[in-house]
Protein backbone atom coordinates (compact mmCIF):
# COMPACT_ATOMS: atom_id res chain seq x y z
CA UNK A 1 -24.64 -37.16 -36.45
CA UNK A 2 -24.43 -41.22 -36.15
CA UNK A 3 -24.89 -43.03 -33.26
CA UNK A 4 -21.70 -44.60 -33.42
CA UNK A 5 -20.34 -40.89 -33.80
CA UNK A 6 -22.18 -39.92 -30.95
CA UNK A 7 -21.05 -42.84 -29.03
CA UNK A 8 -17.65 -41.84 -29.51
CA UNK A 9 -17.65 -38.04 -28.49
CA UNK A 10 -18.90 -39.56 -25.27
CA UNK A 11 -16.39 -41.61 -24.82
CA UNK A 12 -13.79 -39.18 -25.92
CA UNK A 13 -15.49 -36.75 -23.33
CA UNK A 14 -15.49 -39.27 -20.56
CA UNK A 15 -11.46 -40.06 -21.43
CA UNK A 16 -11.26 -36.34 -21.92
CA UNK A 17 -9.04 -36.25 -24.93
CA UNK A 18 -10.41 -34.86 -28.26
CA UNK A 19 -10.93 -35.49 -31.64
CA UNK A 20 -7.28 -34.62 -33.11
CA UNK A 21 -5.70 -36.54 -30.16
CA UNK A 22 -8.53 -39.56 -31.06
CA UNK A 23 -7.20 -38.93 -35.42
CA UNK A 24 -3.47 -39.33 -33.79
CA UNK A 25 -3.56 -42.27 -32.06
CA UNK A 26 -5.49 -44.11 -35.18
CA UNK A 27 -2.77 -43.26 -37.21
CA UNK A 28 -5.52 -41.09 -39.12
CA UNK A 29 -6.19 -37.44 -39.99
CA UNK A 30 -8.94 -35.53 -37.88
CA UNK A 31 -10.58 -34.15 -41.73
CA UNK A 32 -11.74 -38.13 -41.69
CA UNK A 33 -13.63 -37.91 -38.21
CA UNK A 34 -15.25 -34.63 -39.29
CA UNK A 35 -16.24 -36.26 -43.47
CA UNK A 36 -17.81 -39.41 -41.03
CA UNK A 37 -19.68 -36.87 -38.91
CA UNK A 38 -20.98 -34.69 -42.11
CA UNK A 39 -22.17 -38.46 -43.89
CA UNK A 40 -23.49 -39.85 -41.12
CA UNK A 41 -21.62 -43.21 -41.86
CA UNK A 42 -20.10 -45.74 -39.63
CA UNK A 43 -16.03 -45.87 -40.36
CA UNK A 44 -14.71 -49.15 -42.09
CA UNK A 45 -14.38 -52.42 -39.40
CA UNK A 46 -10.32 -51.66 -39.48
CA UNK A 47 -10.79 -48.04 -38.20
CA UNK A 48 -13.42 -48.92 -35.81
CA UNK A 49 -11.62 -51.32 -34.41
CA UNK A 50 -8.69 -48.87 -34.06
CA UNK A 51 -10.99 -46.56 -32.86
CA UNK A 52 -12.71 -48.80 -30.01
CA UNK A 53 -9.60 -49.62 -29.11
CA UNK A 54 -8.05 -46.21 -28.41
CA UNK A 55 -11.12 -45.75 -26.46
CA UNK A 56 -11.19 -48.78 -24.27
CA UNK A 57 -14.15 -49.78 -25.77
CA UNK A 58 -15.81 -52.81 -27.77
CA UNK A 59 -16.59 -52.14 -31.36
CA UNK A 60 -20.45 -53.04 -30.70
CA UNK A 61 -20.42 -50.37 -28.25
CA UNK A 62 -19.67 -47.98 -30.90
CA UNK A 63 -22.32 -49.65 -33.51
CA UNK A 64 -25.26 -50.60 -31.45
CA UNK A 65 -24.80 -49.25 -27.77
CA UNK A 66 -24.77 -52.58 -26.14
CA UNK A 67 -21.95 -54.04 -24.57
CA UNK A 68 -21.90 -57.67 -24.22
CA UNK A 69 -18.50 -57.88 -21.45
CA UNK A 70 -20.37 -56.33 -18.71
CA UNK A 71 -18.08 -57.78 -16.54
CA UNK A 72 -14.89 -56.63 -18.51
CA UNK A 73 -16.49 -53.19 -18.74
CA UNK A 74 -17.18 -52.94 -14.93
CA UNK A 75 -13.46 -54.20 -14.44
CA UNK A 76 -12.45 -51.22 -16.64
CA UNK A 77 -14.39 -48.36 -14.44
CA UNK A 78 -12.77 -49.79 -11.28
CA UNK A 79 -9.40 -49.79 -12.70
CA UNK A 80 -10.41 -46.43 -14.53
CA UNK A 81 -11.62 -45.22 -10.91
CA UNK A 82 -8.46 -46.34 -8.89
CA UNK A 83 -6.52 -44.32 -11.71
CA UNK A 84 -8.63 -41.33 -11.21
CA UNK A 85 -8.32 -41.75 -7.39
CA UNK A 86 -4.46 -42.02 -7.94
CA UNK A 87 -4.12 -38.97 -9.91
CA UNK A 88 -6.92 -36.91 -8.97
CA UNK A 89 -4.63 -33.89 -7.86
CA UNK A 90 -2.77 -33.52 -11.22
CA UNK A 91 -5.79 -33.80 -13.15
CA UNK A 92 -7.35 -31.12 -10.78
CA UNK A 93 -4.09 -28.79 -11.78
CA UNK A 94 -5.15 -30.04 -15.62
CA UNK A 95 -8.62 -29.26 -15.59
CA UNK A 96 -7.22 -25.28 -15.06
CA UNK A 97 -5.22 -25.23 -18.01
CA UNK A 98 -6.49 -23.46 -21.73
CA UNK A 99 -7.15 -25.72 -24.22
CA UNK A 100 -3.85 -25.45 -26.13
CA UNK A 101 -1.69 -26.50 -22.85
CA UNK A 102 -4.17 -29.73 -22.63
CA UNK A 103 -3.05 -30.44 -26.13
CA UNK A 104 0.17 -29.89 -25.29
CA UNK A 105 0.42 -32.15 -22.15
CA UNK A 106 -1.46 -34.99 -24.55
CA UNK A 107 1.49 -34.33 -26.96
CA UNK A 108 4.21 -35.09 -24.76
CA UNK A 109 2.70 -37.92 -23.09
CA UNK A 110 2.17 -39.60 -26.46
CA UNK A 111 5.44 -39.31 -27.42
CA UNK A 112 6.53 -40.16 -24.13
CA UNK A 113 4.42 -43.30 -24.32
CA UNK A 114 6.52 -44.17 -27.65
């Protein structure tokens, strides 16, 4: 597996949402992540942009591992923090749901967020 592939599982494990929730967002199909994994190969600049975005993260992240808005990227763990602070108790309640549930929830609130 890439680096940049790598990268992003982290991040997708840090924002805990998954790969098919990651494909959905992009407006892409989860087959594409896995093809990317298998080759190795860094996605075209469009979808890593899309990508990085859905992520909250910068596109050189993703390529090199270095983040040049260290100040932008602290700002995002304190707001990221506050958030977790704010909803800790329903994300406790979350963390005891099976998989398909989580899916669920991630369902709704994407549509919701439409």
């Amino acid at each position: 597996m890439s680096d940049f592939w790598k990268r992003v599982d982290e991040e997708l494990e840090y924002k805990g949402i998954n790969r098919a929730s990651l494909a959905r967002k992009c407006d892409f199909s989860v087959t594409n992540i896995g093809q990317g994994i298998k080759l190795g190969s860094i996605p075209s600049a469009d979808t890593a942009v899309k990508i990085a975005s859905v992520l909250g993260v910068s596109v050189e992240y993703l390529v090199t591992g270095e983040n040049q808005n260290s100040e932008k990227t602290l700002d995002n763990e304190q707001n990221q923090l506050k958030l977790y602070r704010k909803y800790q108790n329903l994300i406790s309640k979350c963390e005891k749901l099976p998989e398909n549930q989580i899916d669920f929830l991630g369902q709704v609130a994407d549509r919701l967020e439409k």
